[in-house]
Protein backbone atom coordinates (compact mmCIF):
# COMPACT_ATOMS: atom_id res chain seq x y z
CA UNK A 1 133.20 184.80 142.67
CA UNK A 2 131.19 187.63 143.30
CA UNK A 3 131.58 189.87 146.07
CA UNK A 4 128.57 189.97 148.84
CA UNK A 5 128.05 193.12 150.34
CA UNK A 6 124.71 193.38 152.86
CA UNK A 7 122.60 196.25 152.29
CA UNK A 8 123.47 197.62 155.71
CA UNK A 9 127.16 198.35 154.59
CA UNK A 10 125.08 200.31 151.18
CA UNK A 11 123.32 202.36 153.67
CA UNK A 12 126.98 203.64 154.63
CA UNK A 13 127.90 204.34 151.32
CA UNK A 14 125.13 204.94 149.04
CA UNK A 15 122.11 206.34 151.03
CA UNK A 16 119.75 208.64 148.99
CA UNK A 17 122.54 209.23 145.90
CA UNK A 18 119.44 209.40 143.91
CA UNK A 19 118.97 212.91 142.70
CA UNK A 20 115.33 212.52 141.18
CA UNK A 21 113.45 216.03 141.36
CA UNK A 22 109.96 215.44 142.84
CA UNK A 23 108.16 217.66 145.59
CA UNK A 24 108.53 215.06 148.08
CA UNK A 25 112.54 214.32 147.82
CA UNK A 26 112.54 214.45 151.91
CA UNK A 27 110.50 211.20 151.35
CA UNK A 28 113.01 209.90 148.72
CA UNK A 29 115.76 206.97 150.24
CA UNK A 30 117.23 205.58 147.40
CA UNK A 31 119.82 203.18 147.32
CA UNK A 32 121.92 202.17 144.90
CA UNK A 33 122.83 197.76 144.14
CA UNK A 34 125.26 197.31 141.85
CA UNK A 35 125.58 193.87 139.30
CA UNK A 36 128.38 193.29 141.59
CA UNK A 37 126.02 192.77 144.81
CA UNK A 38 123.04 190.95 144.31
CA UNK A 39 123.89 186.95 143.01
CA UNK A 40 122.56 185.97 139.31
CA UNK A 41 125.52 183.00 138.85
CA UNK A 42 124.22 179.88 140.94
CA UNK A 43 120.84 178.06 142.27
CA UNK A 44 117.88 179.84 141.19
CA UNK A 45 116.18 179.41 144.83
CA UNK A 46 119.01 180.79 146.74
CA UNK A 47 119.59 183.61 144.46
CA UNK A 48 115.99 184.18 144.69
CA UNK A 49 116.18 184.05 148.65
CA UNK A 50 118.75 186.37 148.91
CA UNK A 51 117.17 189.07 146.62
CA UNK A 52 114.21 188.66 149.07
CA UNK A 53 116.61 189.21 151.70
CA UNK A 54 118.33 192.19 149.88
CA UNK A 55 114.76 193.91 149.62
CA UNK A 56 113.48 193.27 152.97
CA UNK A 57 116.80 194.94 154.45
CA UNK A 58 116.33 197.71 152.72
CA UNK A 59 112.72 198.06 153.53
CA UNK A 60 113.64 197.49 156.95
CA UNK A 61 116.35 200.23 156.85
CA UNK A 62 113.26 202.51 156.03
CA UNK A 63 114.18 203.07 151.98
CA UNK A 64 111.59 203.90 149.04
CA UNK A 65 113.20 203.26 146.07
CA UNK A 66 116.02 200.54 144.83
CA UNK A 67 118.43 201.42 141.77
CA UNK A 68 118.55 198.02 140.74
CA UNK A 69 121.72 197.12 137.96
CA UNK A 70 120.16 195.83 134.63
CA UNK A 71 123.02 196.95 132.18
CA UNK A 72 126.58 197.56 132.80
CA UNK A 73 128.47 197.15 129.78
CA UNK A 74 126.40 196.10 126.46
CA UNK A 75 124.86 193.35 128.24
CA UNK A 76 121.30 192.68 130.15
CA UNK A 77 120.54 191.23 133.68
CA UNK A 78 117.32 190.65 132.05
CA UNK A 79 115.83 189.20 129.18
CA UNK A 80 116.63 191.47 126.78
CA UNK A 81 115.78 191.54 123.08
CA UNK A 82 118.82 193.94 122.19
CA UNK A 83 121.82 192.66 123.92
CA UNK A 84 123.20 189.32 125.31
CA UNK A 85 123.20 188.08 128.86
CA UNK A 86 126.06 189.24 130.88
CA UNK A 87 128.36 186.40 131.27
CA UNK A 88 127.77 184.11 133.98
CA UNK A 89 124.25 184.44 133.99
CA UNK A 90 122.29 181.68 135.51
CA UNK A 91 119.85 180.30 132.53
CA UNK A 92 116.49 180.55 133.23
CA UNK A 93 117.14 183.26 135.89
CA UNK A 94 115.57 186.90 135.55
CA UNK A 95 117.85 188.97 138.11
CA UNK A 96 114.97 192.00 137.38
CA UNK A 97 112.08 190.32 137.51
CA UNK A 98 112.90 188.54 140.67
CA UNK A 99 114.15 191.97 142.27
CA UNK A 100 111.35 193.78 141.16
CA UNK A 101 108.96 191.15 142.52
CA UNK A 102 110.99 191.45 145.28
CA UNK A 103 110.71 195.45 145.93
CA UNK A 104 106.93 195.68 145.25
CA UNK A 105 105.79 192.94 147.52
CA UNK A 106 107.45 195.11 150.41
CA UNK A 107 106.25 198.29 149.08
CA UNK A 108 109.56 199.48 147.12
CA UNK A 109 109.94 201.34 144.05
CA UNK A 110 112.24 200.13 141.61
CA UNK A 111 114.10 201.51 139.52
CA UNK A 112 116.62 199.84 136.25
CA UNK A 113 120.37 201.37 136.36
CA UNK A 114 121.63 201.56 132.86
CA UNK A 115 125.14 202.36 132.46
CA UNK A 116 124.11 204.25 129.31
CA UNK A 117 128.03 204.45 127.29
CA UNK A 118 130.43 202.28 128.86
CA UNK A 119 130.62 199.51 125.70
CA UNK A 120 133.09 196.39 127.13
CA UNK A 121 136.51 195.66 128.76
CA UNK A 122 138.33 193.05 126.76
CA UNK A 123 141.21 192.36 129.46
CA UNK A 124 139.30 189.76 130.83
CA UNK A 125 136.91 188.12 128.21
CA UNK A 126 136.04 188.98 124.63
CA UNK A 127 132.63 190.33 123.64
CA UNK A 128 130.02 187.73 122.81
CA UNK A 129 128.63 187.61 119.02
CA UNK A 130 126.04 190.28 118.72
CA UNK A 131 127.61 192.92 121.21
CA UNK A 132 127.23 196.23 119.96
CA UNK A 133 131.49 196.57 121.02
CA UNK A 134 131.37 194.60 117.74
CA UNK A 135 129.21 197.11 115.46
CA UNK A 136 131.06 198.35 112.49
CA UNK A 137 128.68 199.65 110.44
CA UNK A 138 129.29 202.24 111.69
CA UNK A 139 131.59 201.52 114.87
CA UNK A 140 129.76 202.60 118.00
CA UNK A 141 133.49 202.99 119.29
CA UNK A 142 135.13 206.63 119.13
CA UNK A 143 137.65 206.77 116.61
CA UNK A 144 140.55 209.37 117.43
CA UNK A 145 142.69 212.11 115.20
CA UNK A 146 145.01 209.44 114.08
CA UNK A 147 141.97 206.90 113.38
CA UNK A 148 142.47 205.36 116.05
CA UNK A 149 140.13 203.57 118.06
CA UNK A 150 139.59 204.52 121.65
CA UNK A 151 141.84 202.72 123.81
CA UNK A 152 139.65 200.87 126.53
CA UNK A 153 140.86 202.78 129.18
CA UNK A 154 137.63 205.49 129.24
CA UNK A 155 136.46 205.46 132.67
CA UNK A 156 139.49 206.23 134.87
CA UNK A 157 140.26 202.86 136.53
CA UNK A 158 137.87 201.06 134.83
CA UNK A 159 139.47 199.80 131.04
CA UNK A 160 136.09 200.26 129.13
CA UNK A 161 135.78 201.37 125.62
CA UNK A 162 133.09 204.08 125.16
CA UNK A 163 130.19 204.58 122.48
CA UNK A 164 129.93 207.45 120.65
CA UNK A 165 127.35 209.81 121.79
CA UNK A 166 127.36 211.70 118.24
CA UNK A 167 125.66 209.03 116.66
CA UNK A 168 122.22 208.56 115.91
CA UNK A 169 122.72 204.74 115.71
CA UNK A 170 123.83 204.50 119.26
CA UNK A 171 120.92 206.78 119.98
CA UNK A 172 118.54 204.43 118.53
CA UNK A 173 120.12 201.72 120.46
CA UNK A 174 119.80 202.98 123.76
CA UNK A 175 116.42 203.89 123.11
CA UNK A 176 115.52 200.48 121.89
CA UNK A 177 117.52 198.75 124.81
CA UNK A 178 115.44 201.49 127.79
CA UNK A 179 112.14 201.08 125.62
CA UNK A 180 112.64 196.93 126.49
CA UNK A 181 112.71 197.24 130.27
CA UNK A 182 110.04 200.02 129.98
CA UNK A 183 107.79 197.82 128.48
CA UNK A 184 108.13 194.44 129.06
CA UNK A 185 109.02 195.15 133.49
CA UNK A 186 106.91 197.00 135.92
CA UNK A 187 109.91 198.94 136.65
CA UNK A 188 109.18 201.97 138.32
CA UNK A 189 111.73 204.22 136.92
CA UNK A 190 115.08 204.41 134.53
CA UNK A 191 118.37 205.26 135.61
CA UNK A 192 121.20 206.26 133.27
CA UNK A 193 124.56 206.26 134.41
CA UNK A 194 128.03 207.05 132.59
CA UNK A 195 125.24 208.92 130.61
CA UNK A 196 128.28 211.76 129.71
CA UNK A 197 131.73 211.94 128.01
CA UNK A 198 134.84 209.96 129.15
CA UNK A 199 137.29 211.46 131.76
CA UNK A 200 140.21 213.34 129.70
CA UNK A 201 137.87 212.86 126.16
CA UNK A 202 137.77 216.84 125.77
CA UNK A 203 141.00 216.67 124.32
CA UNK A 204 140.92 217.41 120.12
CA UNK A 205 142.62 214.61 119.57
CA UNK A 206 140.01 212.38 121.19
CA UNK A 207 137.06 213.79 119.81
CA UNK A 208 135.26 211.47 117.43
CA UNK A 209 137.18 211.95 114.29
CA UNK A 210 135.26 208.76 112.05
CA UNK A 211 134.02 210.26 109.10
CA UNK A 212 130.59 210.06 110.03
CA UNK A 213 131.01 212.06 113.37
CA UNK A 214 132.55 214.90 111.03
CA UNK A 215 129.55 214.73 108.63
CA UNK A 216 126.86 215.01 111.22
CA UNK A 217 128.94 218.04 112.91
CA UNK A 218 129.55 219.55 109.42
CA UNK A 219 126.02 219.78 108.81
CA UNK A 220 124.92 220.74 112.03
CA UNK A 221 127.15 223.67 111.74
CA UNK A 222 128.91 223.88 108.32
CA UNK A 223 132.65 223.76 110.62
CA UNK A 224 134.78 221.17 109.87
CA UNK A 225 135.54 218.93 112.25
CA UNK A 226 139.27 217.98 111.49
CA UNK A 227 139.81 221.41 112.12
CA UNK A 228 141.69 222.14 115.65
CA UNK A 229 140.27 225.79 115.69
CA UNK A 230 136.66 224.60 115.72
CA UNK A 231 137.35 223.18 119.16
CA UNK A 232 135.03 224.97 121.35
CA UNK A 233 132.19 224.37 118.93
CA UNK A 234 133.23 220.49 118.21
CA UNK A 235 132.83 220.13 122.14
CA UNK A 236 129.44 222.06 122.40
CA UNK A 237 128.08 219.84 119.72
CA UNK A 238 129.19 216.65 121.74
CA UNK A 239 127.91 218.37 124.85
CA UNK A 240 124.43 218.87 123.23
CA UNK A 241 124.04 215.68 121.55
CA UNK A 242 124.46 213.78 124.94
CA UNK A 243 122.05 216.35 125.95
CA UNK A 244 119.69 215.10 122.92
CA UNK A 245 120.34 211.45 123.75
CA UNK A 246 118.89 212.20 127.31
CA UNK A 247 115.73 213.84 126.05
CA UNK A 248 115.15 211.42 123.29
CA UNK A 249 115.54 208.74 126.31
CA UNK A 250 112.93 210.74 128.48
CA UNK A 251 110.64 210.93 125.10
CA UNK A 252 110.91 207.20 125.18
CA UNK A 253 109.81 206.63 128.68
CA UNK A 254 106.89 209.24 128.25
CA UNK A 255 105.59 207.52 125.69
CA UNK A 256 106.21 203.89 127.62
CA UNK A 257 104.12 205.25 130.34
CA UNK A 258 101.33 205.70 128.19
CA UNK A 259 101.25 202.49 126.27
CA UNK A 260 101.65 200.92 129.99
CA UNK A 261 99.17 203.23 131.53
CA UNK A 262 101.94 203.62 134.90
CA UNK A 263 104.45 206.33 135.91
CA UNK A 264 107.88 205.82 135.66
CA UNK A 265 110.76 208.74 136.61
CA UNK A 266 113.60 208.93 134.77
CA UNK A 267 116.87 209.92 137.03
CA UNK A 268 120.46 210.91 134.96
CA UNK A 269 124.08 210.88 136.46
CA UNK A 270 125.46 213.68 134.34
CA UNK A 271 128.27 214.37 136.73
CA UNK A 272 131.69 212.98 136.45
């Protein structure tokens, strides 16, 4: 069942959390709807009602943009060409088209909310076939000192495993998975969230220690990375290769905007 919350009880709790540099910010009111908050598991008329109902609140309320959910874990509340559904989803229903229809009609912005490295949370259901929390060539999971994978536990109360930001697979994922929405939705901007390393992950031991990881930090900067007294520069590499994922993202967009001939603003929640 999942939880209804009106947009008057997000203007409490989420008002302009938005940090997108423009010159105008004192005419940016953002606000923030979660997958848990707007309905894509039922009729396809009331779901689409209540989206126009979502929208016109916040116009109402006197907001500019939306930062509309489209990817929380490895999965799309859209039609994606990269990753499955997220479970539940009605068939035949496009949460982001509908909101994005939605937002423009009333004269909102929109923009998709990507939670960028969170991969899955088996407690509750396994992955379906296809999920990159299945990838093993390489793993997109971190794999610890002991070669261990990481425990699903990565996001302080929330039991998610976490991709590995070192690799230039996952790189190429994200890319492909932002380039999708980019191109294929009038979206008017791309959010990533969880777009930085997992609480208590600057720890040696929970560096990625998978034998690619290693290589690409060996060559990078001929330290090995089994090596506890190359901490500070193992870290730094991690640090700037999140830092490299973000740009690459931003290159993507840049060029989307192009091919699309429309702006779109990229926002990043860096912060933990």
């Amino acid at each position: 069942m999942q939880q209804k919350i009106s947009l008057v009880v997000f203007v409490l709790v989420a008002a302009c959390l938005a940090n997108c540099a423009r010159a105008d910010f004192g005419d940016y009111r953002s606000i923030f709807v979660d997958r848990f908050d707007f309905p894509y598991t039922g009729s396809i008329p009331s779901m689409t009602t209540e989206i126009n109902q979502m929208m016109q609140d916040a116009a109402d309320e006197g907001f500019s943009e939306v930062i509309w959910q489209v990817r929380g874990r490895g999965d799309a509340l859209y039609n994606s060409n990269f990753e499955p559904d997220v479970n539940g989803l009605t068939p035949g229903f496009d949460p982001l088209q509908t909101a994005i229809d939605a937002a423009h009609s009333r004269g909102l912005k929109i923009h998709a909310w990507f939670n960028s490295t969170p991969l899955w949370n088996t407690n509750a259901i396994n992955p379906p076939a296809g999920h990159i929390f299945n990838n093993t060539n390489p793993s997109f999971r971190i794999e610890d000192i002991n070669g261990n994978l990481e425990p699903q536990d990565g996001w302080d109360s929330l039991p998610y495993s976490s991709a590995n930001p070192i690799l230039p697979e996952f790189h190429t994922h994200l890319n492909n998975v932002v380039n999708d929405v980019a191109t294929n939705y009038d979206v008017d901007g791309i959010h990533l969230d969880y777009i930085r390393y997992i609480p208590g992950g600057y720890n040696f031991d929970r560096f990625p220690h998978d034998a690619d990881s290693h290589a690409l930090f060996n060559a990078a900067t001929g330290l090995d990375g089994s090596n506890p007294a190359n901490f500070a520069a193992y870290k730094a590499y991690i640090r700037d290769r999140i830092t490299d994922l973000v740009g690459s993202v931003k290159q993507t967009v840049d060029a989307a905007e192009i091919s699309e001939g429309r702006t779109m603003e990229v926002c990043a929640s860096v912060w933990r």
